[in-house]
Structures are given as C-alpha cells and as structure tokens.
C-alpha atoms as a PDB file:
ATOM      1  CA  UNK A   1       6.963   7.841  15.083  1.00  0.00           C
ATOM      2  CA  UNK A   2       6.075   5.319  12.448  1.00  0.00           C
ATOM      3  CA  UNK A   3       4.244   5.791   9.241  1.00  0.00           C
ATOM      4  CA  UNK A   4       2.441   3.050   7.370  1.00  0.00           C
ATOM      5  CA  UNK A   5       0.865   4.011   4.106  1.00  0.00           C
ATOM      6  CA  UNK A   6      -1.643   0.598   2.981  1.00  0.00           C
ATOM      7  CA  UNK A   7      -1.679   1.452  -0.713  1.00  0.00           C
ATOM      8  CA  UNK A   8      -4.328  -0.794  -2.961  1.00  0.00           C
ATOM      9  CA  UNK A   9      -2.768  -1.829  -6.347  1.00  0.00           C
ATOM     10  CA  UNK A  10      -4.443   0.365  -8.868  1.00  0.00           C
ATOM     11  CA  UNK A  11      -7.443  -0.986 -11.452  1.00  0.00           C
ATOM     12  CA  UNK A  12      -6.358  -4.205 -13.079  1.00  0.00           C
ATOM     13  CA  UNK A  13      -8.011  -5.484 -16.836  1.00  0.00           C
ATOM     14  CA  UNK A  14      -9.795  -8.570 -16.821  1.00  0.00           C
ATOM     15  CA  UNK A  15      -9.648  -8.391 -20.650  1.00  0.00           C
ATOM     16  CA  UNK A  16      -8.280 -11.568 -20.628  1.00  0.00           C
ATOM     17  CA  UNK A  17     -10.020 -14.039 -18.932  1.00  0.00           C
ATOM     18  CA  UNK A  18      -7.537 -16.853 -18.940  1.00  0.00           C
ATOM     19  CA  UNK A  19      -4.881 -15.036 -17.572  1.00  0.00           C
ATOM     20  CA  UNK A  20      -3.775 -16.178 -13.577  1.00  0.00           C
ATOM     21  CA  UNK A  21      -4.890 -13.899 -11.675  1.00  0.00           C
ATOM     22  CA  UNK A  22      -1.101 -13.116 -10.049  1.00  0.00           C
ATOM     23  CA  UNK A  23      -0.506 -12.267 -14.298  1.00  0.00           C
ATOM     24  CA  UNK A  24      -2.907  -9.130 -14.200  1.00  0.00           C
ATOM     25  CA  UNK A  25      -1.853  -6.101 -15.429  1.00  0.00           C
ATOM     26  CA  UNK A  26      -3.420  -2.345 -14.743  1.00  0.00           C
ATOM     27  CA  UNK A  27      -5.701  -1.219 -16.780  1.00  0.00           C
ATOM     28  CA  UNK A  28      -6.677   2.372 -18.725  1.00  0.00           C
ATOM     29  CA  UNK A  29      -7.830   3.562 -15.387  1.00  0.00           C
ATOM     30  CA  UNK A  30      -4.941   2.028 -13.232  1.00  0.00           C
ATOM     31  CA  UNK A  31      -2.221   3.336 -15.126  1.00  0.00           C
ATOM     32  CA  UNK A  32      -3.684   6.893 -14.932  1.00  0.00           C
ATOM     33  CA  UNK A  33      -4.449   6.611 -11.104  1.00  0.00           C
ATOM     34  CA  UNK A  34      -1.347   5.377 -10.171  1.00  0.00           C
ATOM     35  CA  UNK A  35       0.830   8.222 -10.849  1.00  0.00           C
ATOM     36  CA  UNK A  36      -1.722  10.621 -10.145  1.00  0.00           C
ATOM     37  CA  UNK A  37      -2.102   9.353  -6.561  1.00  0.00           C
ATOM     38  CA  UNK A  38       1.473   8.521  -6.067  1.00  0.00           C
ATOM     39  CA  UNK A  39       2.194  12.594  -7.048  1.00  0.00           C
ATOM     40  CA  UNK A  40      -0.777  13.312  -4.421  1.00  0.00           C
ATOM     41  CA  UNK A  41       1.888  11.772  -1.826  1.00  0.00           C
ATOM     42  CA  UNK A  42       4.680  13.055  -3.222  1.00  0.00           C
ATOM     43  CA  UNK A  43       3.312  16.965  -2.881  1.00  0.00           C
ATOM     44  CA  UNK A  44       1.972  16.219   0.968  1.00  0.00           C
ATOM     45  CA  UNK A  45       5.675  16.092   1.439  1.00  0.00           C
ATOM     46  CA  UNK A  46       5.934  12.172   2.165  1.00  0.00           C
ATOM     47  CA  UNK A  47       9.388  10.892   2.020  1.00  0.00           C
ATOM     48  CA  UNK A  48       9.369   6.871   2.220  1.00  0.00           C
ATOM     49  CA  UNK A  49      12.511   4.800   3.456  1.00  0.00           C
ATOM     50  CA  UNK A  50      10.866   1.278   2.211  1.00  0.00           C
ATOM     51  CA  UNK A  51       8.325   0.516  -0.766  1.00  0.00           C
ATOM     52  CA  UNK A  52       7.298  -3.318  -0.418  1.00  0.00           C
ATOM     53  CA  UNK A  53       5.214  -4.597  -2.771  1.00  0.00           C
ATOM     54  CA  UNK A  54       3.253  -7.462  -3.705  1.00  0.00           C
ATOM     55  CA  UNK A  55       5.007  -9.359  -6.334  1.00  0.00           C
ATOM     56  CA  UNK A  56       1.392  -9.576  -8.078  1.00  0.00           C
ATOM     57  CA  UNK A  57       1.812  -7.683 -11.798  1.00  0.00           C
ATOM     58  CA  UNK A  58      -0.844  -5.325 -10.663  1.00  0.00           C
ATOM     59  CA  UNK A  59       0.648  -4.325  -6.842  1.00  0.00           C
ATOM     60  CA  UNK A  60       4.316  -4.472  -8.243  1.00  0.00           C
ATOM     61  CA  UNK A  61       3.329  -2.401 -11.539  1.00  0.00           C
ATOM     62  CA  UNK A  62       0.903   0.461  -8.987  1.00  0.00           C
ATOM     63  CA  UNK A  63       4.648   0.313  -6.323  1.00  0.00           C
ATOM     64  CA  UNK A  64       6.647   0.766  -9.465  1.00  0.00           C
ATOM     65  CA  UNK A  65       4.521   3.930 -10.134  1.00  0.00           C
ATOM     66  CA  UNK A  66       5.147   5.544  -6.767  1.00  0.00           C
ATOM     67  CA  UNK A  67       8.929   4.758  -6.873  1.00  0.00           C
ATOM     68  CA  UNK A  68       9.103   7.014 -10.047  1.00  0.00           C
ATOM     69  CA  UNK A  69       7.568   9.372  -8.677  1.00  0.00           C
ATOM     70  CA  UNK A  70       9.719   9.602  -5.612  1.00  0.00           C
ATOM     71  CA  UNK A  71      12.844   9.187  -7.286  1.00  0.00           C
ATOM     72  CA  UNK A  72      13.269   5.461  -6.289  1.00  0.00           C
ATOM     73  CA  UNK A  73      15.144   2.628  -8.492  1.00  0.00           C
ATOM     74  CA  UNK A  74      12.685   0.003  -9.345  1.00  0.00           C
ATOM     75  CA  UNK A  75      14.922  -2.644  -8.103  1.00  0.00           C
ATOM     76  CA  UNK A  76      14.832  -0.787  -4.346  1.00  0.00           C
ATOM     77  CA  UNK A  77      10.883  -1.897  -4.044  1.00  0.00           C
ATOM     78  CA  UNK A  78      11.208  -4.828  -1.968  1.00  0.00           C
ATOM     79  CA  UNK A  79       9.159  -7.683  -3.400  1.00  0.00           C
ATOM     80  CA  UNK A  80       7.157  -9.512  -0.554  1.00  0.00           C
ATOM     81  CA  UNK A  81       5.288 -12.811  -2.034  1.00  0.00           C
ATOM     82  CA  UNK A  82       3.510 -13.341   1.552  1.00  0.00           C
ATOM     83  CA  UNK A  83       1.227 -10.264   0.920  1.00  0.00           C
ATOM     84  CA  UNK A  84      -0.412 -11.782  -2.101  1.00  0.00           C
ATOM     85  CA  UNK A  85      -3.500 -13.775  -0.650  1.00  0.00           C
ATOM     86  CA  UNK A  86      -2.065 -12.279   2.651  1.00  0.00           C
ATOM     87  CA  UNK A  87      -4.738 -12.422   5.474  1.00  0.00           C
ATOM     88  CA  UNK A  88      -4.235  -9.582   8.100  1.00  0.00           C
ATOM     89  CA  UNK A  89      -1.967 -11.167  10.370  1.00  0.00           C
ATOM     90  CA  UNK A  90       0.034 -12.419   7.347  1.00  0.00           C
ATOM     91  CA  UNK A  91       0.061  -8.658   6.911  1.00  0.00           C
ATOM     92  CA  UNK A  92       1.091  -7.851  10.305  1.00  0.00           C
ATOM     93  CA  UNK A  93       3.976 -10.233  10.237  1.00  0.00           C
ATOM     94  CA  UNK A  94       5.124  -8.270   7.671  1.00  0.00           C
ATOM     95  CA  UNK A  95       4.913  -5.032   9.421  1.00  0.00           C
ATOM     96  CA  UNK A  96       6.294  -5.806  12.764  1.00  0.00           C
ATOM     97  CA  UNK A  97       9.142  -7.346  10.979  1.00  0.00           C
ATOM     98  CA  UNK A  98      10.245  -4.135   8.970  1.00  0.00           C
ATOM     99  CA  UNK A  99      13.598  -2.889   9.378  1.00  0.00           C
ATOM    100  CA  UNK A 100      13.814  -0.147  12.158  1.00  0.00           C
ATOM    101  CA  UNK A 101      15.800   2.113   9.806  1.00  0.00           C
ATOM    102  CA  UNK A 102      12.433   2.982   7.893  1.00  0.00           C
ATOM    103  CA  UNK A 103      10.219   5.098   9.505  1.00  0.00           C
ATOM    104  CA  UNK A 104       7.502   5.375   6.536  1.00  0.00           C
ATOM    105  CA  UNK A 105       6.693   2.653   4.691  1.00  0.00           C
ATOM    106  CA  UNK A 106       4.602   2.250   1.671  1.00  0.00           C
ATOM    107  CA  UNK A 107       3.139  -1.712   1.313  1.00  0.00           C
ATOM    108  CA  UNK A 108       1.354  -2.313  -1.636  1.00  0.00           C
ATOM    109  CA  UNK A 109      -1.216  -5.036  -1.384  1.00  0.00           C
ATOM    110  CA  UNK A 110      -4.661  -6.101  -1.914  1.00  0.00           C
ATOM    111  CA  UNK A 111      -8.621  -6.571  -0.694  1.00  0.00           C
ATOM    112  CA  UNK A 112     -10.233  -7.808   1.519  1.00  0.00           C
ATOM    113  CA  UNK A 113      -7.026  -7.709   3.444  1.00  0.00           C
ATOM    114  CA  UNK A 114      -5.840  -4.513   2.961  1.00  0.00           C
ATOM    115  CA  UNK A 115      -9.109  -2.811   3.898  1.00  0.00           C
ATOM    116  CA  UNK A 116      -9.702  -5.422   6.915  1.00  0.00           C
ATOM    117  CA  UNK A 117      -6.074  -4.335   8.419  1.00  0.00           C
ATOM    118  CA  UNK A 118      -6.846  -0.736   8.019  1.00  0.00           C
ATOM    119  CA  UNK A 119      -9.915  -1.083  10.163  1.00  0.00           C
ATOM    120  CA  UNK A 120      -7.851  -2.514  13.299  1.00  0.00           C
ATOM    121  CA  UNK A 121      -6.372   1.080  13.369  1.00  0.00           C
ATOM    122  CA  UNK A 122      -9.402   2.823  12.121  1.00  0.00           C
ATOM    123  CA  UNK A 123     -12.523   4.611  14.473  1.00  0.00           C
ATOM    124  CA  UNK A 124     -14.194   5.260  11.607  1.00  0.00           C
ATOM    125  CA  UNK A 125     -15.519   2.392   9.822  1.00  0.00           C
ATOM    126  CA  UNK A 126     -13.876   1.942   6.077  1.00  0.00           C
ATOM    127  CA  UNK A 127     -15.961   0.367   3.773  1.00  0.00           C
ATOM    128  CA  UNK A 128     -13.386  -0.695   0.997  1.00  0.00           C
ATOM    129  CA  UNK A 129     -10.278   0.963   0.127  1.00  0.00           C
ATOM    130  CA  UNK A 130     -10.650   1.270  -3.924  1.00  0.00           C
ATOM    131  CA  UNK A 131      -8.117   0.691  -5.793  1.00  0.00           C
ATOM    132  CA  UNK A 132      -5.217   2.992  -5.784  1.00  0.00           C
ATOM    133  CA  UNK A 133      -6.709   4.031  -2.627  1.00  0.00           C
ATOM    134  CA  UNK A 134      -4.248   4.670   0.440  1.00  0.00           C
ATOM    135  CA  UNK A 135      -4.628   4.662   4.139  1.00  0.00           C
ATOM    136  CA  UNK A 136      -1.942   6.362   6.272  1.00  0.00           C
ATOM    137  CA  UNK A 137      -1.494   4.797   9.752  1.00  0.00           C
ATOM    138  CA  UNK A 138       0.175   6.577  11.992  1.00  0.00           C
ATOM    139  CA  UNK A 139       2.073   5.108  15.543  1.00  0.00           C
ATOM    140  CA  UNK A 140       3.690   6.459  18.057  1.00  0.00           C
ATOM    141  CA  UNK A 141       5.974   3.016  18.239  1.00  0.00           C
ATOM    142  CA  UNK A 142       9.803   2.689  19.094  1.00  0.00           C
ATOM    143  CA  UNK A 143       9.923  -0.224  16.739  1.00  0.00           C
ATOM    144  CA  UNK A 144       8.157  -1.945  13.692  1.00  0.00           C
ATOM    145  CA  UNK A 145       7.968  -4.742  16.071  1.00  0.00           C
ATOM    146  CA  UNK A 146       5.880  -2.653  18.985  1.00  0.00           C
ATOM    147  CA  UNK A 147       3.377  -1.317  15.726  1.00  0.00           C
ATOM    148  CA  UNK A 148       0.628  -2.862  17.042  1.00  0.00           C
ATOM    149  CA  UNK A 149      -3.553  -1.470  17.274  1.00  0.00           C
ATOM    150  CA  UNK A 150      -2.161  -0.215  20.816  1.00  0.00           C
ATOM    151  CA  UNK A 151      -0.377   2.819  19.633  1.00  0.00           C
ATOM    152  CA  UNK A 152      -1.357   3.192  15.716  1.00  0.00           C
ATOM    153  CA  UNK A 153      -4.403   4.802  14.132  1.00  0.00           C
ATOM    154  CA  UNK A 154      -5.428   5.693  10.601  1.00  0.00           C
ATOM    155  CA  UNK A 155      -5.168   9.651  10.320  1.00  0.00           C
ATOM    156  CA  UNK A 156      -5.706   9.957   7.098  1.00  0.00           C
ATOM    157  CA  UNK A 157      -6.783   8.411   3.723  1.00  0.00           C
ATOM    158  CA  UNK A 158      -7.049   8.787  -0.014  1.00  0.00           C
ATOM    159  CA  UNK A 159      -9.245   7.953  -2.268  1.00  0.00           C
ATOM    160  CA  UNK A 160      -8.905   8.890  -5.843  1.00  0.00           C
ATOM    161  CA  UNK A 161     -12.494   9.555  -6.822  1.00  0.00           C
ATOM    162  CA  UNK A 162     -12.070  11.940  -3.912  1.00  0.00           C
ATOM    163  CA  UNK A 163      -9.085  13.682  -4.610  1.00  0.00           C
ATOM    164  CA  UNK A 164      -8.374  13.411  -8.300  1.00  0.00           C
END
C-alpha cells in the first residue's frame, strides 16, 4: 500500500504586489491553517516517510509547518522545483519516481494542478482543493513507479473550512 497526501500550500498575501510570485509568503490565514491542518494529520495517526515540497515560499513555508508538527528537521523536506508551474504529468513524474522506501508521502504543491491530479483518482468530482486543503490517495501499488489511476483512488480529503 501507498499513500499520497496532495497538500495545497496554505493562503499566501498579495500585500505586495511587486513581489514574484515564487517570493510569496503565507498570510494571517495561512499561517493559522497550516498547523492546524497539519495537527488534523498528525492525530488521524499519519506517519509520513517523505515531505516534498515546492520550493515556492508559500508550499515550502505550509511543508515546513507539517514537518514541525511531525517531528521532522526542516532540512529532511525534499525541495522539488519541477512542481512549481508543474502540470499533472509533471506531477506524476514526480510520483512514480519516489523512492520505494516511503510508503506515505506528503507533496506540497499548487492549483490548477494539484486539484486536476486529484481528480484522475477521484469518483467524485473535486471542485478546487483550497488552500491548505489535502487529498489522500490511496493505492494498492508494489512501487511508486506502478502508482498509476489503475490501482489509486482518493479516500479521503480535508478541507479546512470543513474541519477546523
């Protein structure tokens, strides 16, 4: 069994408007959601081998969050540059090229793509995942290479206007 948790980077400020976007940092709202959500995982008993991250101050700032709360050093979050302006099979790359050794993985990424990979696995239609919102995506693969929409589906998600 593999476990695939698509985590959105929490709220980001556009208080400054000349800032590159890749510079954005969380805002009021992210930094509260972050933890919050990350200790939602932490008490359904998830126990990640890998946190990768986009290097995007926003994704890397919302990982950073989660590693705290699950004991990890900062400088164990794996920084992946291909999922900022990632399209899904960018994505999916990524995935099937994880080391075998983790069997739950948190990626932390952004929209569209995040919310367009989610719906491969997905019979329900998801609208958008918000941000700080996760989708778990469960597979009953050998390998991160055989993850694929054959044997992986989206059991669960949260969203934190629905759970905080």
């Amino acid at each position: 069994m593999r476990t695939l948790y698509l985590i959105r980077h929490a709220k980001s400020s556009w208080d400054n408007p000349g800032l590159r976007d890749f510079n954005r940092p969380l805002n009021d709202r992210g930094l509260r959601d972050a933890p919050r959500m990350a200790q939602l995982l932490v008490m359904k008993g998830v126990e990640p081998d890998l946190l990768i991250s986009s290097p995007a101050k926003r994704a890397l700032t919302t990982a950073l969050f989660f590693a705290h709360a699950f004991g990890v050093a900062e400088d164990a979050v794996a920084r992946e540059q291909d999922i900022y302006e990632a399209a899904p099979m960018d994505i999916m790359r990524i995935v099937n090229g994880l080391p075998d050794s983790a069997r739950t993985v948190l990626l932390f990424g952004h929209n569209p793509t995040l919310t367009e990979v989610a719906n491969r696995f997905s019979e329900k239609f998801i609208d958008n995942i918000p941000t700080c919102g996760i989708v778990q995506i469960d597979a009953e693969a050998e390998s991160w290479q055989a993850f694929g929409e054959h044997n992986a589906a989206v059991r669960k998600w949260f969203f934190p206007k629905e759970v905080l």
